[in-house]
Protein backbone atom coordinates (compact mmCIF):
# COMPACT_ATOMS: atom_id res chain seq x y z
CA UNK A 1 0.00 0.00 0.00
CA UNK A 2 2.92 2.40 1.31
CA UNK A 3 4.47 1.50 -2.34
CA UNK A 4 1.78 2.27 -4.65
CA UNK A 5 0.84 5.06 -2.48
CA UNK A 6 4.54 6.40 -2.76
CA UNK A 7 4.59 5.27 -7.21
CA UNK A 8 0.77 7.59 -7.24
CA UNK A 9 3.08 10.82 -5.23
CA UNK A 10 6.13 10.39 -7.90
CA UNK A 11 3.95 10.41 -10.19
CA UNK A 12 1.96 13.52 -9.64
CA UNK A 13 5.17 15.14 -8.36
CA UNK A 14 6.84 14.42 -12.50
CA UNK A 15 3.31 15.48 -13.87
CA UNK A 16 3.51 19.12 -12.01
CA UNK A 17 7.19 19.27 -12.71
CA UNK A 18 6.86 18.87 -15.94
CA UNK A 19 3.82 20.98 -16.63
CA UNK A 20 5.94 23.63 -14.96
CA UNK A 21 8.48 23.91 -17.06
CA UNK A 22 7.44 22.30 -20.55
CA UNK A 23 4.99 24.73 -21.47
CA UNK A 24 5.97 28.59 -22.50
CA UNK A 25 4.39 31.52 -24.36
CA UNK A 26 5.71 32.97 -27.38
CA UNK A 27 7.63 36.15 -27.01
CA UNK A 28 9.12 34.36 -23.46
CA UNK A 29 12.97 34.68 -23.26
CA UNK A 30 14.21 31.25 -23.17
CA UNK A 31 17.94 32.24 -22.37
CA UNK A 32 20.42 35.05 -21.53
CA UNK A 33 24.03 35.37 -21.59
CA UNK A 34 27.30 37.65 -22.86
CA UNK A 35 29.50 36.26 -25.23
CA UNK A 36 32.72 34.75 -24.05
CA UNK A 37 35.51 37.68 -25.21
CA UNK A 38 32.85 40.05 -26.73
CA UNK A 39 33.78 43.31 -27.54
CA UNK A 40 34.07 46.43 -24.74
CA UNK A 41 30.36 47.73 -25.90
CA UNK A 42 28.68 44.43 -25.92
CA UNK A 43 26.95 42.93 -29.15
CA UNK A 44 24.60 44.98 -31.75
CA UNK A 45 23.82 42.91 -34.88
CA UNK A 46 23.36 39.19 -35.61
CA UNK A 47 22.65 37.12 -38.72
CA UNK A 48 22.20 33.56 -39.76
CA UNK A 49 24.63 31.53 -41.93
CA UNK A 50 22.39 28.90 -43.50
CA UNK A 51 25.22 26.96 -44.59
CA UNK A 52 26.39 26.59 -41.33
CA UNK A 53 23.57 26.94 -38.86
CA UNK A 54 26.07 29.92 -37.24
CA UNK A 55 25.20 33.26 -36.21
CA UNK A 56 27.18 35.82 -37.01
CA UNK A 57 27.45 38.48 -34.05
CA UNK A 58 28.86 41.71 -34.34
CA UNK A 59 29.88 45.06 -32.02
CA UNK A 60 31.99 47.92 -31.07
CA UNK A 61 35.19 47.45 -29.52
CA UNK A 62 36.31 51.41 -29.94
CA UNK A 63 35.38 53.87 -31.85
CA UNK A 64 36.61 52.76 -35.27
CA UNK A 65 37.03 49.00 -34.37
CA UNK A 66 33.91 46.20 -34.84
CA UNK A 67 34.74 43.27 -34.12
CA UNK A 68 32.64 40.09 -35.33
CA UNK A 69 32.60 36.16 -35.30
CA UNK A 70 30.32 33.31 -35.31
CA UNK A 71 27.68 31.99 -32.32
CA UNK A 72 26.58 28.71 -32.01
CA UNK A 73 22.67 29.09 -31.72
CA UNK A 74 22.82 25.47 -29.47
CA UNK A 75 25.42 26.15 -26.87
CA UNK A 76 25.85 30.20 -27.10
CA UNK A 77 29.63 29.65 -27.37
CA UNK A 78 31.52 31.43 -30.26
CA UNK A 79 34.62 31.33 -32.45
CA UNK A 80 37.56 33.47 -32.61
CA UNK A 81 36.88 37.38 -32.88
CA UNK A 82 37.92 38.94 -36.10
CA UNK A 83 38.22 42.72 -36.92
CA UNK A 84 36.13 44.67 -39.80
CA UNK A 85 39.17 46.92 -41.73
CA UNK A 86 36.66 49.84 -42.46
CA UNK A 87 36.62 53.03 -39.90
CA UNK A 88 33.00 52.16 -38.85
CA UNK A 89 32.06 54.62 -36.07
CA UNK A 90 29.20 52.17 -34.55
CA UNK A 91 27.14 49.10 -35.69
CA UNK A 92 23.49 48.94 -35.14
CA UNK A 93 22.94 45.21 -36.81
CA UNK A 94 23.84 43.26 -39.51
CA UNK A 95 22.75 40.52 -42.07
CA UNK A 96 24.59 38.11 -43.93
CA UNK A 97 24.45 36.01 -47.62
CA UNK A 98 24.46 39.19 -49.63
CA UNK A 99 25.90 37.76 -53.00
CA UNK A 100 27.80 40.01 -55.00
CA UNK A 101 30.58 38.91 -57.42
CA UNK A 102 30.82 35.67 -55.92
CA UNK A 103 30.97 36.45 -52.10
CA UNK A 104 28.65 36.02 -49.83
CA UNK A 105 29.21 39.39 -47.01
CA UNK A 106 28.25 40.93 -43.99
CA UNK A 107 26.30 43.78 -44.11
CA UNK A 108 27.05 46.12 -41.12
CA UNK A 109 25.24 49.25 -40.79
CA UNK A 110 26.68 52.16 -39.84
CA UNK A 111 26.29 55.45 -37.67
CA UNK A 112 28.30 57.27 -40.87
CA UNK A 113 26.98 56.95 -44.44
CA UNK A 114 26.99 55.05 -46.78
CA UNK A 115 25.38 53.29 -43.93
CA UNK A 116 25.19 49.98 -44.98
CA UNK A 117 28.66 48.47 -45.93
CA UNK A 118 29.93 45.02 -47.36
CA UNK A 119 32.10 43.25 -45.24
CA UNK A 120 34.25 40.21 -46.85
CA UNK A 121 33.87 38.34 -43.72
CA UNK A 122 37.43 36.30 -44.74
CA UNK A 123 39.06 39.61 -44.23
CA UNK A 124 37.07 41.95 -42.86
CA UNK A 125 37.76 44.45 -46.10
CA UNK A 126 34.97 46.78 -46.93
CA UNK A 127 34.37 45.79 -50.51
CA UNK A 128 31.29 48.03 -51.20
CA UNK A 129 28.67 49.37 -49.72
CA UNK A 130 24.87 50.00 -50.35
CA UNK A 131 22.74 52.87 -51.35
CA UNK A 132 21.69 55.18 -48.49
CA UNK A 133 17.81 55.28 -48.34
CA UNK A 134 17.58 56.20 -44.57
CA UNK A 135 19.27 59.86 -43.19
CA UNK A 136 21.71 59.52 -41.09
CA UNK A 137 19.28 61.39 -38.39
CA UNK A 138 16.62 58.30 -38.58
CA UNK A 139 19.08 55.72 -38.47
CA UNK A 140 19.42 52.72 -40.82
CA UNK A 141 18.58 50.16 -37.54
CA UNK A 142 17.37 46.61 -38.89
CA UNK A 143 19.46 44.36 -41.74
CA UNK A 144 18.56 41.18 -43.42
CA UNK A 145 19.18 38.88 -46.34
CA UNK A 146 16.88 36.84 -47.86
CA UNK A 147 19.11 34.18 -49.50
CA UNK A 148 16.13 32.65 -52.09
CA UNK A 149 15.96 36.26 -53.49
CA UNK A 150 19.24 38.02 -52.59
CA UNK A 151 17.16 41.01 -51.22
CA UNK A 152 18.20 43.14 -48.65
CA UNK A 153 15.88 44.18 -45.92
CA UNK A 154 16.58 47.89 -43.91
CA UNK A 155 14.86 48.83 -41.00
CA UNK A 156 15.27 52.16 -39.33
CA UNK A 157 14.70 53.64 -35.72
CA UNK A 158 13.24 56.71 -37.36
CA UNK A 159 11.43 56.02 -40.22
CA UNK A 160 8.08 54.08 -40.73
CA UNK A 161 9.10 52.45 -43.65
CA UNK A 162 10.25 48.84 -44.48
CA UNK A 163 12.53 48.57 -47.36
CA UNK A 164 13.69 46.04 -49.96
CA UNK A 165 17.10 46.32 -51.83
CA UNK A 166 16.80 44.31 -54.84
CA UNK A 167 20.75 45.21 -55.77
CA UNK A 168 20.39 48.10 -57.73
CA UNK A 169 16.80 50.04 -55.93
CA UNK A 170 15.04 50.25 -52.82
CA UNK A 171 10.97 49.90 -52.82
CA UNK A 172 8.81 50.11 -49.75
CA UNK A 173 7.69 46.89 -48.06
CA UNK A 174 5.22 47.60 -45.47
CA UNK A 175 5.25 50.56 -43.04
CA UNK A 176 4.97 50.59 -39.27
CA UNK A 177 3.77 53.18 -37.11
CA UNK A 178 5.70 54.91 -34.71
CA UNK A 179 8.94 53.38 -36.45
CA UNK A 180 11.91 52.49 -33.60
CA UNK A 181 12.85 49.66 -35.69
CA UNK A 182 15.93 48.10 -34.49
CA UNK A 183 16.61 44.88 -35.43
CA UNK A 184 15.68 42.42 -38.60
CA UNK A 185 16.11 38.60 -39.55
CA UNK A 186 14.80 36.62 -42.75
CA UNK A 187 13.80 33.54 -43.27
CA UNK A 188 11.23 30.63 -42.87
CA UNK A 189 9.87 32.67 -45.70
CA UNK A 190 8.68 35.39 -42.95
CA UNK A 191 10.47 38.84 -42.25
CA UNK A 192 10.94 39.36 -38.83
CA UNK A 193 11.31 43.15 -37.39
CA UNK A 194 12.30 44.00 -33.91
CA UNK A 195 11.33 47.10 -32.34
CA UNK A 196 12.49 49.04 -29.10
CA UNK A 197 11.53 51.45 -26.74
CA UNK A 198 8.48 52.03 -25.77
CA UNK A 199 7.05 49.55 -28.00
CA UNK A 200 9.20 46.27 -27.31
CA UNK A 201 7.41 43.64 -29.96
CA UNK A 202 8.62 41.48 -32.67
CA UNK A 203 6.32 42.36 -36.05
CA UNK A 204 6.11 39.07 -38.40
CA UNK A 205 5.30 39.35 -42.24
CA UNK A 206 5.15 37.10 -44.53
CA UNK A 207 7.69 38.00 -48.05
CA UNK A 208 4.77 38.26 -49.91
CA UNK A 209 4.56 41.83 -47.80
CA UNK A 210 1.05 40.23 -45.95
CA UNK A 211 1.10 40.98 -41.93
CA UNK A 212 1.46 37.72 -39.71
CA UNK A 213 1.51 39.09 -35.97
CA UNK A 214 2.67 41.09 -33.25
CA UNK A 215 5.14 39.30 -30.69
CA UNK A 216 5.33 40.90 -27.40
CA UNK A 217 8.67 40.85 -25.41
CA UNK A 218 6.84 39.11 -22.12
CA UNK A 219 8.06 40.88 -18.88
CA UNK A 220 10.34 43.08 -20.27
CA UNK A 221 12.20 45.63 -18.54
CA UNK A 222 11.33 48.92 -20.48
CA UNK A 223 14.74 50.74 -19.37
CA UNK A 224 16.20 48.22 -21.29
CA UNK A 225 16.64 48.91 -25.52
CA UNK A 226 17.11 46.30 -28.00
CA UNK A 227 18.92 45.88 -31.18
CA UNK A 228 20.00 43.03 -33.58
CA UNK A 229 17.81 40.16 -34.49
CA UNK A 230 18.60 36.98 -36.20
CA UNK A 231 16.52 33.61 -37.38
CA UNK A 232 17.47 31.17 -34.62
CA UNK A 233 16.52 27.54 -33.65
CA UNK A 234 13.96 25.57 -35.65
CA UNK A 235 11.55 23.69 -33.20
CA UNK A 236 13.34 24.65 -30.22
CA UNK A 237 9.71 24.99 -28.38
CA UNK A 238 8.25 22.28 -29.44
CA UNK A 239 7.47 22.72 -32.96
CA UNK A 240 7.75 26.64 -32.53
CA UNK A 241 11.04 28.91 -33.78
CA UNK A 242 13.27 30.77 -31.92
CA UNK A 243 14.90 34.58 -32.76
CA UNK A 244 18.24 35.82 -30.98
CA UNK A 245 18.66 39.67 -30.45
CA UNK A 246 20.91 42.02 -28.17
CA UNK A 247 20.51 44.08 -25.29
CA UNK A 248 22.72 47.01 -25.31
CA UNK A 249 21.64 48.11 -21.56
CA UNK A 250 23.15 44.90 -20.25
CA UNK A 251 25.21 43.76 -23.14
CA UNK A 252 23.56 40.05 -23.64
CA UNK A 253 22.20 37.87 -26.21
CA UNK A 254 18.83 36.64 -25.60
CA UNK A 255 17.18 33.86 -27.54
CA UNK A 256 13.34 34.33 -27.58
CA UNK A 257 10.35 32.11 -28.50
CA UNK A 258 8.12 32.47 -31.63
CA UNK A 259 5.69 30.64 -33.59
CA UNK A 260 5.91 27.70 -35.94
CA UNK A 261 7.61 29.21 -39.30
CA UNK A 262 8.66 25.43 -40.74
CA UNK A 263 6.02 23.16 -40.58
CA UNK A 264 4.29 23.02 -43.71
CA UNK A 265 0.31 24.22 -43.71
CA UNK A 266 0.90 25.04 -40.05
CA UNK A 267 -0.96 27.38 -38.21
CA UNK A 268 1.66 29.96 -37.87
CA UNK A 269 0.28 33.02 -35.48
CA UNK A 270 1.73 32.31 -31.69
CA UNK A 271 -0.93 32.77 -29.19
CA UNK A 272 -0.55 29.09 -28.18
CA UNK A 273 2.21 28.71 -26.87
CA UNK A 274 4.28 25.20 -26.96
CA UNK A 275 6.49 22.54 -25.34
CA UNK A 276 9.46 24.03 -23.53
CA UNK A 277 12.64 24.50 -25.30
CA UNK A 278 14.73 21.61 -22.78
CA UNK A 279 12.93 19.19 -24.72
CA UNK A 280 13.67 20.85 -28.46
CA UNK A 281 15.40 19.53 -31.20
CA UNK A 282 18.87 20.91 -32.57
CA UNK A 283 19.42 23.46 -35.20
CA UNK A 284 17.83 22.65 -38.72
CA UNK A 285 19.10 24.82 -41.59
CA UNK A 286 16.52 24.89 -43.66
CA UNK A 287 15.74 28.49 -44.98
């Protein structure tokens, strides 16, 4: 009796632990951390190499100095830090895959125009650069590749509008009110914006330019401002996505929760919620 009675307490004991901790809401921080050797002013901009599953990361080390290297999106550890040869006053993010002559670079945007340069990331050489489209007063904030089309996506902290460089123009994507745009990431066929202070929300579109959803950052701390975002995890919450940005205030990486970008005819928006990301599976690359 004193067995079974004891089996029936484990029991209930593994089903509250586990409902505990194996459920989460999207737009819930699953992790936290600085980078091992990251530069002086923390990191700014992050992309995804799908060819490798890495993430590039990028920051400031001085004044005319970024620094940059590769993330692991599984363990958060990184590879050896490498130097950008272009006097680049500040970095506000970055995206990767831009093909232009053969080579695939970083694009780091800058406080100084042209804004957004191209980065050989064997070297570090600036090779070229982009069009301006943003002053340098609104900041260009938010970079992306898409690799299926080669487009570029800009963001900008003070100006509504989303753009698309197709190599040789910009057009309009979408517009968002109230701008503060800090941060962008492509792929799973969605665009991904990040935004900071006041507003603190991840804004999902599809490429096709059609609105997804708004992703709150849960239990934020509002002194805190954000910048960078890159594609993360596939099914790292169950069957749900994750997105990495920065934190300048504190100077970490966080990894955040989404919805479910890769599951074909899935239902996408993420008011669910899913299973927890300790029971996820590793990195996929598909794009």
């Amino acid at each position: 009796m004193i067995v079974g009675n004891m089996k029936h307490l484990i029991a209930v004991f593994f089903i509250l632990l586990v409902t505990s901790i194996a459920y989460a809401t999207p737009g819930d921080i699953i992790r936290s951390q600085s980078l091992t050797g990251q530069p002086s002013n923390g990191v700014r901009g992050l992309a995804m190499d799908w060819d490798t599953g890495l993430i590039w990361v990028a920051g400031p080390e001085s004044s005319n100095n970024i620094q940059y290297t590769t993330m692991d999106p599984v363990t958060m550890s990184v590879g050896t830090w490498l130097t950008a040869a272009t006097d680049q006053y500040w970095i506000f993010d970055i995206g990767y895959g831009y093909e232009n002559g053969g080579t695939k670079y970083l694009l780091m945007n800058d406080q100084t125009s042209p804004f957004t340069k191209m980065i050989d990331p064997a070297d570090g050489s600036c090779d070229g650069d982009l069009t301006d489209y943003y002053t340098a007063a609104n900041l260009t904030g938010g970079c992306a590749v898409d690799w299926n089309s080669n487009y570029v996506y800009l963001s900008s902290y003070g100006d509504p509008d989303l753009i698309y460089y197709n190599g040789t123009s910009h057009s309009v994507f979408g517009s968002i009110t109230g701008a503060r745009n800090m941060g962008a990431a492509a792929g799973w066929d969605h665009l991904f914006i990040l935004r900071t202070n006041t507003y603190y929300t991840i804004e999902i579109y599809k490429l096709d330019g059609t609105f997804v959803e708004s992703i709150p950052l849960n239990s934020w701390t509002t002194t805190n401002h954000v910048i960078g975002l890159s594609c993360g995890r596939e099914d790292a919450v169950g069957d749900n996505e994750t997105l990495f940005f920065a934190d300048y205030t504190t100077e970490q990486i966080h990894e955040i929760e989404v919805g479910d970008y890769t599951t074909p005819g899935s239902f996408t928006q993420s008011t669910w919620g899913e299973i927890k990301a300790g029971f996820g599976n590793p990195l996929r690359t598909t794009r």
